[in-house]
C-alpha atoms as a PDB file:
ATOM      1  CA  UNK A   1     108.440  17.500 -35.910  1.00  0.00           C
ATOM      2  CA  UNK A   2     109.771  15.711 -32.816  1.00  0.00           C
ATOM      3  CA  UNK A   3     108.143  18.115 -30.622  1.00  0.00           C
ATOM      4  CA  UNK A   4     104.651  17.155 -32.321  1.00  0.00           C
ATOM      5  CA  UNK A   5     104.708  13.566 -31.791  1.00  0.00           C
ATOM      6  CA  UNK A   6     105.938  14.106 -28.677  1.00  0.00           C
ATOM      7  CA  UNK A   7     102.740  16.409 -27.874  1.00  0.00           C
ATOM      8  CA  UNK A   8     100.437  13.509 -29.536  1.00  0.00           C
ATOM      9  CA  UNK A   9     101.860  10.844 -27.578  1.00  0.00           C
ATOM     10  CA  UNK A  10     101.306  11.946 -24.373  1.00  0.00           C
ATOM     11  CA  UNK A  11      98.065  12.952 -25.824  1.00  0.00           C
ATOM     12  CA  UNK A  12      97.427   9.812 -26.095  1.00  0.00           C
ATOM     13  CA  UNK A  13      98.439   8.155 -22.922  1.00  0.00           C
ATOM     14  CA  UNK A  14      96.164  10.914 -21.173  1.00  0.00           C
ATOM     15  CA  UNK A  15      93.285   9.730 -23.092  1.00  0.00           C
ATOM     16  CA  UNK A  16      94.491   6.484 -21.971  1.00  0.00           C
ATOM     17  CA  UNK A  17      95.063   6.540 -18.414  1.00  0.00           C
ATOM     18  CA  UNK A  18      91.617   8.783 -17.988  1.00  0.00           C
ATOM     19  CA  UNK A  19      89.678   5.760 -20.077  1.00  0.00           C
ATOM     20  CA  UNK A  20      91.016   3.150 -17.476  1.00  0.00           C
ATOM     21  CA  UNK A  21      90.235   4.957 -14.462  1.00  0.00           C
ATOM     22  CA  UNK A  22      86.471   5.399 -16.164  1.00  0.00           C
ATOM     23  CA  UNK A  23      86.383   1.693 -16.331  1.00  0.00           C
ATOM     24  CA  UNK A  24      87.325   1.087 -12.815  1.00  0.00           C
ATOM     25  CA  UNK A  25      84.785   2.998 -11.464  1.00  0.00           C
ATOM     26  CA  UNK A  26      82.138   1.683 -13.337  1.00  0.00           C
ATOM     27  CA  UNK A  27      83.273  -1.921 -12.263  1.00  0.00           C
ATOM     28  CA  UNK A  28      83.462  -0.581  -8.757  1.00  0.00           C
ATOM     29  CA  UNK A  29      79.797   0.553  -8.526  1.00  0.00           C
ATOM     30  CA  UNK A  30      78.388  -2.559 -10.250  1.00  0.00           C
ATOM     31  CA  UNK A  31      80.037  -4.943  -7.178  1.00  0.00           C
ATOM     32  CA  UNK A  32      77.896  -5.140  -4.417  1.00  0.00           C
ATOM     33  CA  UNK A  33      79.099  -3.570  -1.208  1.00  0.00           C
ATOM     34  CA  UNK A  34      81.075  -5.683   1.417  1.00  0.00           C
ATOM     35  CA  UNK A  35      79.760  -4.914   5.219  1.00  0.00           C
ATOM     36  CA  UNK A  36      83.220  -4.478   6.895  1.00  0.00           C
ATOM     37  CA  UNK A  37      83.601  -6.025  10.683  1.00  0.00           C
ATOM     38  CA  UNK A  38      82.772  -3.451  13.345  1.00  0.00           C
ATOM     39  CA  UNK A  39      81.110  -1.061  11.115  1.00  0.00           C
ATOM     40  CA  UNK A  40      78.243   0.854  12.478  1.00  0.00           C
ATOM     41  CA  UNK A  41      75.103   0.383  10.468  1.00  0.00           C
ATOM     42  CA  UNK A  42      72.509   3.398  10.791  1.00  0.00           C
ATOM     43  CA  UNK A  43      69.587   2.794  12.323  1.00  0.00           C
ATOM     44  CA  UNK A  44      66.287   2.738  10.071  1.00  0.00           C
ATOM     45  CA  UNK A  45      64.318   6.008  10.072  1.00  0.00           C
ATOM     46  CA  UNK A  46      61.601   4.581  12.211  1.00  0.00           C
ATOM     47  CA  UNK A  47      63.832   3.787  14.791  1.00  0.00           C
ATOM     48  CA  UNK A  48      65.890   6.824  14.979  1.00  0.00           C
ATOM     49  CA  UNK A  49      64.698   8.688  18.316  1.00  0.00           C
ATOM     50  CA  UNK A  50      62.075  11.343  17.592  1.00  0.00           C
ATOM     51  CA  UNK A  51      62.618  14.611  17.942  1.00  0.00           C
ATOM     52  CA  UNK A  52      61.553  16.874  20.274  1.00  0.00           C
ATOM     53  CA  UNK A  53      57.711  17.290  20.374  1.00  0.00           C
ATOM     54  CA  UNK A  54      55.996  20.212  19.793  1.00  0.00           C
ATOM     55  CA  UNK A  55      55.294  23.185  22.556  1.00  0.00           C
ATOM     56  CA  UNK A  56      51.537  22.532  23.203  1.00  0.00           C
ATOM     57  CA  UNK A  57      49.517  25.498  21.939  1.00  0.00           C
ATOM     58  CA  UNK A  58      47.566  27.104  24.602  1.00  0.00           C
ATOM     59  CA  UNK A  59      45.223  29.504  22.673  1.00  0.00           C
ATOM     60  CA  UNK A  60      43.630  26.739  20.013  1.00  0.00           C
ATOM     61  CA  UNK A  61      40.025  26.315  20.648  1.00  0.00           C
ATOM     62  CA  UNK A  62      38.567  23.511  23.064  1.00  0.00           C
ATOM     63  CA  UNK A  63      37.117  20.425  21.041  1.00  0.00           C
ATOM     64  CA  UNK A  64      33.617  19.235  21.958  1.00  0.00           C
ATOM     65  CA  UNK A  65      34.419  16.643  24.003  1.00  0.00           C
ATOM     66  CA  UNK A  66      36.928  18.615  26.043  1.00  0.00           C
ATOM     67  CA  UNK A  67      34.537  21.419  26.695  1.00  0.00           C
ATOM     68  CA  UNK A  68      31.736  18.909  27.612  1.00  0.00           C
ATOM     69  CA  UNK A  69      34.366  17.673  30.374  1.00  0.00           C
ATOM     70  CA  UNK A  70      34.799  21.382  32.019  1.00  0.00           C
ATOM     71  CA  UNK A  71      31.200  21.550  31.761  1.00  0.00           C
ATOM     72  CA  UNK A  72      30.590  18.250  33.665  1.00  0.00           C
ATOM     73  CA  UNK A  73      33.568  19.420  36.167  1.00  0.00           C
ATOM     74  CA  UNK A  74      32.114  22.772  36.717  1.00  0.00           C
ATOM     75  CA  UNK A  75      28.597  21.471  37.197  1.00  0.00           C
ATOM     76  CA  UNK A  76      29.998  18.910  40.318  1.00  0.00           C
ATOM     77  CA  UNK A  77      31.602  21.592  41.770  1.00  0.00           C
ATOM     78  CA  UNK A  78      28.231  23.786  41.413  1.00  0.00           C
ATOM     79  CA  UNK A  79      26.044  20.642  43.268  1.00  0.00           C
ATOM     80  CA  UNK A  80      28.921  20.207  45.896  1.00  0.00           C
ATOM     81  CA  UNK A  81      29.295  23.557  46.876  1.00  0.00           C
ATOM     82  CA  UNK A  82      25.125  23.914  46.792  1.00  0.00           C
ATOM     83  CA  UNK A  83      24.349  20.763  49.139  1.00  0.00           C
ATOM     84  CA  UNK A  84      26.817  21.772  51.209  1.00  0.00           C
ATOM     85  CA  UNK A  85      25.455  25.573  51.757  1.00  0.00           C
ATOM     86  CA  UNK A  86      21.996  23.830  52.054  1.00  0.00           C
ATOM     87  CA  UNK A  87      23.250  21.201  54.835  1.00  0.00           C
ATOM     88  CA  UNK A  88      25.328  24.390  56.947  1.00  0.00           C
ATOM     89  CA  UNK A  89      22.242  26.303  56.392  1.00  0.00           C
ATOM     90  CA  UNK A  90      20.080  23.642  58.108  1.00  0.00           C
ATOM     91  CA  UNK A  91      22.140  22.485  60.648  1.00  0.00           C
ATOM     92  CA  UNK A  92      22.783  26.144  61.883  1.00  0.00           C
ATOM     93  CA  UNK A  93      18.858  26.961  61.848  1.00  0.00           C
ATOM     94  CA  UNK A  94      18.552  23.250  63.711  1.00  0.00           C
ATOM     95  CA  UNK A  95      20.889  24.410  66.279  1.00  0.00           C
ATOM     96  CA  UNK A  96      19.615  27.884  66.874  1.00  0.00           C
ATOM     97  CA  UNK A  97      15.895  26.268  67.336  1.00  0.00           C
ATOM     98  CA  UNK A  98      17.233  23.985  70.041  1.00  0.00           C
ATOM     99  CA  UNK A  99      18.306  26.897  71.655  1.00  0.00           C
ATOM    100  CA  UNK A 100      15.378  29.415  71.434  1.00  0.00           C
ATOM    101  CA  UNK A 101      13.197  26.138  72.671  1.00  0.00           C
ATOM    102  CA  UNK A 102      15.696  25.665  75.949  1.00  0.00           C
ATOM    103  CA  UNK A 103      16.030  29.084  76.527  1.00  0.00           C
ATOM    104  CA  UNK A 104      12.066  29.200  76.165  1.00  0.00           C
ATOM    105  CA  UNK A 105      11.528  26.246  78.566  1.00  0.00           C
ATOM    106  CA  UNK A 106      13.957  27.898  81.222  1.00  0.00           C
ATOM    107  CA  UNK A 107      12.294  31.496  80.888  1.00  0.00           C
ATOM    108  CA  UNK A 108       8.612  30.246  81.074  1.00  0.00           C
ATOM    109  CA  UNK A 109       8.527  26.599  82.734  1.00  0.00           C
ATOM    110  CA  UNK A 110       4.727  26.558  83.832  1.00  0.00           C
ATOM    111  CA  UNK A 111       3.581  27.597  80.740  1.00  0.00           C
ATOM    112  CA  UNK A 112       5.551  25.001  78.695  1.00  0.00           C
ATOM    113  CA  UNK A 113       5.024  22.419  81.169  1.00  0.00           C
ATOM    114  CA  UNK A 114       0.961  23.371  80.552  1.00  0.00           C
ATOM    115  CA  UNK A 115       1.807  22.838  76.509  1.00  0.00           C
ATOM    116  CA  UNK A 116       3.462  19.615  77.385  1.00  0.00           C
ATOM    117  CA  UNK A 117       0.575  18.352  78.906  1.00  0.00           C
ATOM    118  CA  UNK A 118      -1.574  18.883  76.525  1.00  0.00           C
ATOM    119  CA  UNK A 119       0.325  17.533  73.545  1.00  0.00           C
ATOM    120  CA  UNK A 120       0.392  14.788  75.881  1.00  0.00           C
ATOM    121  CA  UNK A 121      -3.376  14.812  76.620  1.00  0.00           C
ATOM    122  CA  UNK A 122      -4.994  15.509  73.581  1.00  0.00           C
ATOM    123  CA  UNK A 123      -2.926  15.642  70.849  1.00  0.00           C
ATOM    124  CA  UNK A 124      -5.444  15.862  68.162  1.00  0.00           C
ATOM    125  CA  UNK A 125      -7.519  18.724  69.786  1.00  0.00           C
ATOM    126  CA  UNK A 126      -4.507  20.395  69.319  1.00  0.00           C
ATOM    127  CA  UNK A 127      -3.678  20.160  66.108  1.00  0.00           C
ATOM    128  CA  UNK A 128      -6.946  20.984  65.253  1.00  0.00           C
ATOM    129  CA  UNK A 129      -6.410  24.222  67.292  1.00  0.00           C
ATOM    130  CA  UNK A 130      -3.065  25.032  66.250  1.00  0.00           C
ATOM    131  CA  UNK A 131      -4.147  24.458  62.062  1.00  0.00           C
ATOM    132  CA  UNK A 132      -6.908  26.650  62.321  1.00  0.00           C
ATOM    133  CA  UNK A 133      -4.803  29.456  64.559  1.00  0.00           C
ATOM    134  CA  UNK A 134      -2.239  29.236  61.537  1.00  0.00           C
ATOM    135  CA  UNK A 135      -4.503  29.422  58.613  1.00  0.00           C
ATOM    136  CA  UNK A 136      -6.593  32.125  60.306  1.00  0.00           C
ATOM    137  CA  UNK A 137      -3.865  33.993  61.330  1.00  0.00           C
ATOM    138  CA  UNK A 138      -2.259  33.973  57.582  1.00  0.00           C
ATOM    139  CA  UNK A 139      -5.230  34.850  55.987  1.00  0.00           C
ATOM    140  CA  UNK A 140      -5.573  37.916  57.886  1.00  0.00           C
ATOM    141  CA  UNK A 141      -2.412  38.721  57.483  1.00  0.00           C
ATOM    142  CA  UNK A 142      -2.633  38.880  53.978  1.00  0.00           C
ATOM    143  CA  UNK A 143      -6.158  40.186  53.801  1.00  0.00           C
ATOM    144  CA  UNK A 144      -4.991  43.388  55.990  1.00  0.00           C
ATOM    145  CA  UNK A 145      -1.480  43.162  53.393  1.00  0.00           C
ATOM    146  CA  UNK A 146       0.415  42.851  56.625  1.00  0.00           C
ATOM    147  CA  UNK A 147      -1.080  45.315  59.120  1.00  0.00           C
ATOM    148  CA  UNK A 148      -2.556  42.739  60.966  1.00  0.00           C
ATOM    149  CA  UNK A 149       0.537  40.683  60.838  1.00  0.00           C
ATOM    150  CA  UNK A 150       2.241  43.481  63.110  1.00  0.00           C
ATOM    151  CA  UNK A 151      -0.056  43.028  66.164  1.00  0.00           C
ATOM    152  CA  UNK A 152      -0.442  39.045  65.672  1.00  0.00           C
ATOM    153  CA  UNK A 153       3.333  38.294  65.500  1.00  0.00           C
ATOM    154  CA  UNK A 154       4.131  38.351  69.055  1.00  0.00           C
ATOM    155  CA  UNK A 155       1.050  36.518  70.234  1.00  0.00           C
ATOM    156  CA  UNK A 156       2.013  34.088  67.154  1.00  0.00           C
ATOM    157  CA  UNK A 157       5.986  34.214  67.683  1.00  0.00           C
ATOM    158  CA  UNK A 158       5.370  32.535  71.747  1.00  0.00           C
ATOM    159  CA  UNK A 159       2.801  30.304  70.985  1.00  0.00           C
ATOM    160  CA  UNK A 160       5.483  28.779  68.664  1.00  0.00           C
ATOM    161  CA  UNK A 161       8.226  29.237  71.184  1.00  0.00           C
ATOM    162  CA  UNK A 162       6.354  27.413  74.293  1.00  0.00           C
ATOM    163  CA  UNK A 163       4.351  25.413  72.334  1.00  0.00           C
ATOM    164  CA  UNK A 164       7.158  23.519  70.276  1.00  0.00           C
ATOM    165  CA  UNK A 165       9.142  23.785  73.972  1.00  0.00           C
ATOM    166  CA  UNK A 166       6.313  21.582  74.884  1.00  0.00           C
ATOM    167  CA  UNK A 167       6.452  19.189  72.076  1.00  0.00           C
ATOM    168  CA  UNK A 168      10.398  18.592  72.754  1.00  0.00           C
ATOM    169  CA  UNK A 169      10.007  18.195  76.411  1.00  0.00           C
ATOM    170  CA  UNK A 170       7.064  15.456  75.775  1.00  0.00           C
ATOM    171  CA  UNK A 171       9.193  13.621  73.039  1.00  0.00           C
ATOM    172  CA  UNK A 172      12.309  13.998  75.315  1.00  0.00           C
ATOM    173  CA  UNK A 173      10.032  12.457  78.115  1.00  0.00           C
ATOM    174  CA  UNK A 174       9.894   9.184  75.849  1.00  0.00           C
ATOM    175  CA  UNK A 175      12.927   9.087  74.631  1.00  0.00           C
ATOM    176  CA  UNK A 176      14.168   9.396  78.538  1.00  0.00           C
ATOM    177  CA  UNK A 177      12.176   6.682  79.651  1.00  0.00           C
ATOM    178  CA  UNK A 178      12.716   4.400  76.485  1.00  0.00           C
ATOM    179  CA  UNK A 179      16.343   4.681  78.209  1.00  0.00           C
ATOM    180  CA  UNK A 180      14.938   3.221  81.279  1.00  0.00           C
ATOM    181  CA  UNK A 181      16.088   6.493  82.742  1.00  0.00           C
ATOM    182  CA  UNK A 182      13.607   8.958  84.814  1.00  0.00           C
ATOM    183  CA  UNK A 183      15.850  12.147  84.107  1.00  0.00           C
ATOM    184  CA  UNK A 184      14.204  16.004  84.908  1.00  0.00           C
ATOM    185  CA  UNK A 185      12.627  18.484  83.091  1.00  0.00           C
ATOM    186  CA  UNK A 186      15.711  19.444  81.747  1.00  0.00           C
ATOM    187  CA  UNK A 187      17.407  16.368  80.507  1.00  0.00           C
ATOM    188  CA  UNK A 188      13.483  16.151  79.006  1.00  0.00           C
ATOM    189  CA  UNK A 189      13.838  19.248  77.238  1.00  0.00           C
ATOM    190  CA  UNK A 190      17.327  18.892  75.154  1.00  0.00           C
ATOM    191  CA  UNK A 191      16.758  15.303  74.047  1.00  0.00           C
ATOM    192  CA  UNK A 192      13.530  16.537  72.784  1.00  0.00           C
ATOM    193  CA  UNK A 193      15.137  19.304  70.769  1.00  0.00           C
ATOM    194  CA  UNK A 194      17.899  17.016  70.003  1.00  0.00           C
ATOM    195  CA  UNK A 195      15.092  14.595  68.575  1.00  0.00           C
ATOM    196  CA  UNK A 196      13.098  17.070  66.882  1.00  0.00           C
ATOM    197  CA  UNK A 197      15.932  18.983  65.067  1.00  0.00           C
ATOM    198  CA  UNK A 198      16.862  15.706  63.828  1.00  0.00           C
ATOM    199  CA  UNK A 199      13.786  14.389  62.361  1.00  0.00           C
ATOM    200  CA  UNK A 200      12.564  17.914  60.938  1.00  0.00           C
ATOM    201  CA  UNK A 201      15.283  18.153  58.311  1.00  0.00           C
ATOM    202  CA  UNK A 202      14.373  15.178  57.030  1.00  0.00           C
ATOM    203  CA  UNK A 203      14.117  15.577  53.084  1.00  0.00           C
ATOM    204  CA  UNK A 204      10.276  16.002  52.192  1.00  0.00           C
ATOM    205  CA  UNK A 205       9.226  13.679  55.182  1.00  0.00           C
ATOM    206  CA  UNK A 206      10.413  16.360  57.364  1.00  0.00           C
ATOM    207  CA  UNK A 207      10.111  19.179  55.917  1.00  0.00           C
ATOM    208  CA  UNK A 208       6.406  18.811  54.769  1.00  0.00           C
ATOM    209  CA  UNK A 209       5.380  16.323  57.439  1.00  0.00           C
ATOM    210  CA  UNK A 210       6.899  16.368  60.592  1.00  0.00           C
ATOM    211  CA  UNK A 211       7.468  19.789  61.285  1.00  0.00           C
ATOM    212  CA  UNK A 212       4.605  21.381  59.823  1.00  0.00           C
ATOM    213  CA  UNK A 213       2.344  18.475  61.982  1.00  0.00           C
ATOM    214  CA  UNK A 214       4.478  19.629  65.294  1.00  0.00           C
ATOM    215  CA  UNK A 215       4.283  23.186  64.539  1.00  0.00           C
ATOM    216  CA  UNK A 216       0.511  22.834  64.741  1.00  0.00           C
ATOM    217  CA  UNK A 217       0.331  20.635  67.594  1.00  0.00           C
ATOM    218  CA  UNK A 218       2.486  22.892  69.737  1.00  0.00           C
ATOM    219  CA  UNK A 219       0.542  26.484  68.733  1.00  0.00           C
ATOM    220  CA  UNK A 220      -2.972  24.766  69.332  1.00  0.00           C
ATOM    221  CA  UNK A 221      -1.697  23.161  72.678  1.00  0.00           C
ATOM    222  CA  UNK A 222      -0.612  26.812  73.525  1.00  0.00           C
ATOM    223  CA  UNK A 223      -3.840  28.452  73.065  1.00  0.00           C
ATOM    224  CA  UNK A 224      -5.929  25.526  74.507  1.00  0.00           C
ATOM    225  CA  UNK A 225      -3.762  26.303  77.461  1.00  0.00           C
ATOM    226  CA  UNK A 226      -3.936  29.866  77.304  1.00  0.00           C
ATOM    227  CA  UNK A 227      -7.872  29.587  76.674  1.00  0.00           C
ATOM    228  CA  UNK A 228      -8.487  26.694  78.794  1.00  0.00           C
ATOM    229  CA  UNK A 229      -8.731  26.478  83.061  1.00  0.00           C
ATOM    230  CA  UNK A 230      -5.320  26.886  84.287  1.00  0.00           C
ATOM    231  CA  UNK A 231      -4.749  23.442  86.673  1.00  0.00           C
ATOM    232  CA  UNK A 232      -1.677  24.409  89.392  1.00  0.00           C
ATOM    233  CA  UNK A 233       1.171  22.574  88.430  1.00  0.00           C
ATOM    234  CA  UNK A 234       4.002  21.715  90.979  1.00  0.00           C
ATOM    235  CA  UNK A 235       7.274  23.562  90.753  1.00  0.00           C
ATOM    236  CA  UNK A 236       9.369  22.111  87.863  1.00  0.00           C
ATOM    237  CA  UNK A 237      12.466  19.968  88.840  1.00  0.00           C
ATOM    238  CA  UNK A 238      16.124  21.535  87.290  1.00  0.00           C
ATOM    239  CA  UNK A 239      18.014  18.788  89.591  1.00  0.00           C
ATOM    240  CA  UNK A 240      19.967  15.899  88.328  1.00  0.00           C
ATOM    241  CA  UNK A 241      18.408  12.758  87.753  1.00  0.00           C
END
């Protein structure tokens, strides 16, 4: 019988002690919390550093607007590289028809100095000559579908070569003299082509206008010369000025 209540009272103070520390707990969470001195508080989540981005993916598709951009890059490049093909192009064919007109000029000097004159002289009668030479000469070039072409090219190829040597060494003359120099034949000659290369790449003003007038003007002054009463000219002057 002892043994019982024994067993039922501490039963009871069990029950007791684990209703009390219930209690305590539940008065503990119902307090608010004290901030202690010195504690760390954690940072809100929108100011915690981020984390480490993303590897960018390499093989997603362009958007729109980032394939119009390679497009626009790729087209730049394009222009760039064509103008400057066109301008090398241009400046290499100026430079090599300086020289076939200098080299012409020292090969046959009394025949260009005959052209020079008469771009000089009659300038008009020339062009006349040289336009009709040209169309002529096409036209039966392409009427014979080129077997004409084979006979007329060398007669065609110097009256280009002396006659344009004459039209440089007459516009050289100018220029020279604009300079209030005298100068020679020579000094005549490579301002001429200097000037004429120049002004014959000219976009469209060139191109279409000045060269094509020149070209004319030179041929006819080489056939009126070639056609015409040969005057004796004086031996042409190579020395300094």
């Amino acid at each position: 019988m002892k043994r019982f209540l024994s067993a039922v009272v501490v039963l009871v103070l069990t029950c007791g002690v684990a209703l009390a520390q219930e209690e305590s707990g539940k008065r503990r969470s119902a307090e608010p919390e004290v901030e202690q001195p010195g504690a760390e508080t954690p940072a809100p989540p929108e100011a915690r550093p981020a984390a480490h981005p993303p590897d960018p993916d390499h093989n997603r598709a362009l958007e729109p607007r980032e394939f119009r951009g390679v497009i626009h890059s790729l087209n730049q490049i394009r222009d760039g590289a064509v103008a400057l093909t066109t301008t090398l192009i241009i400046g290499l064919s100026s430079l090599m028809l300086a020289a076939l007109l200098v080299f012409t000029g020292a090969v046959a000097p009394q025949a260009t100095a005959r052209a020079s004159i008469a771009v000089r002289d009659h300038p008009l009668r020339s062009f006349g000559i040289g336009a009709v030479a040209l169309l002529l000469g096409t036209l039966l070039a392409a009427a014979t579908r080129g077997v004409a072409g084979i006979f007329l090219l060398p007669i065609f190829s110097a009256a280009v070569c002396i006659g344009l040597a004459g039209v440089c060494e007459q516009i050289g003359r100018g220029v020279v003299h604009l300079a209030g120099r005298e100068g020679n034949r020579v000094a005549h000659l490579l301002a001429g082509c200097a000037v004429f290369s120049f002004v014959s790449i000219i976009p469209l003003l060139g191109w279409f206008g000045i060269f094509p007038y020149y070209l004319a003007v030179g041929v006819g002054a080489f056939f009126s010369t070639l056609l015409g009463r040969k005057r004796p000219l004086a031996a042409p002057d190579y020395r300094g000025a």
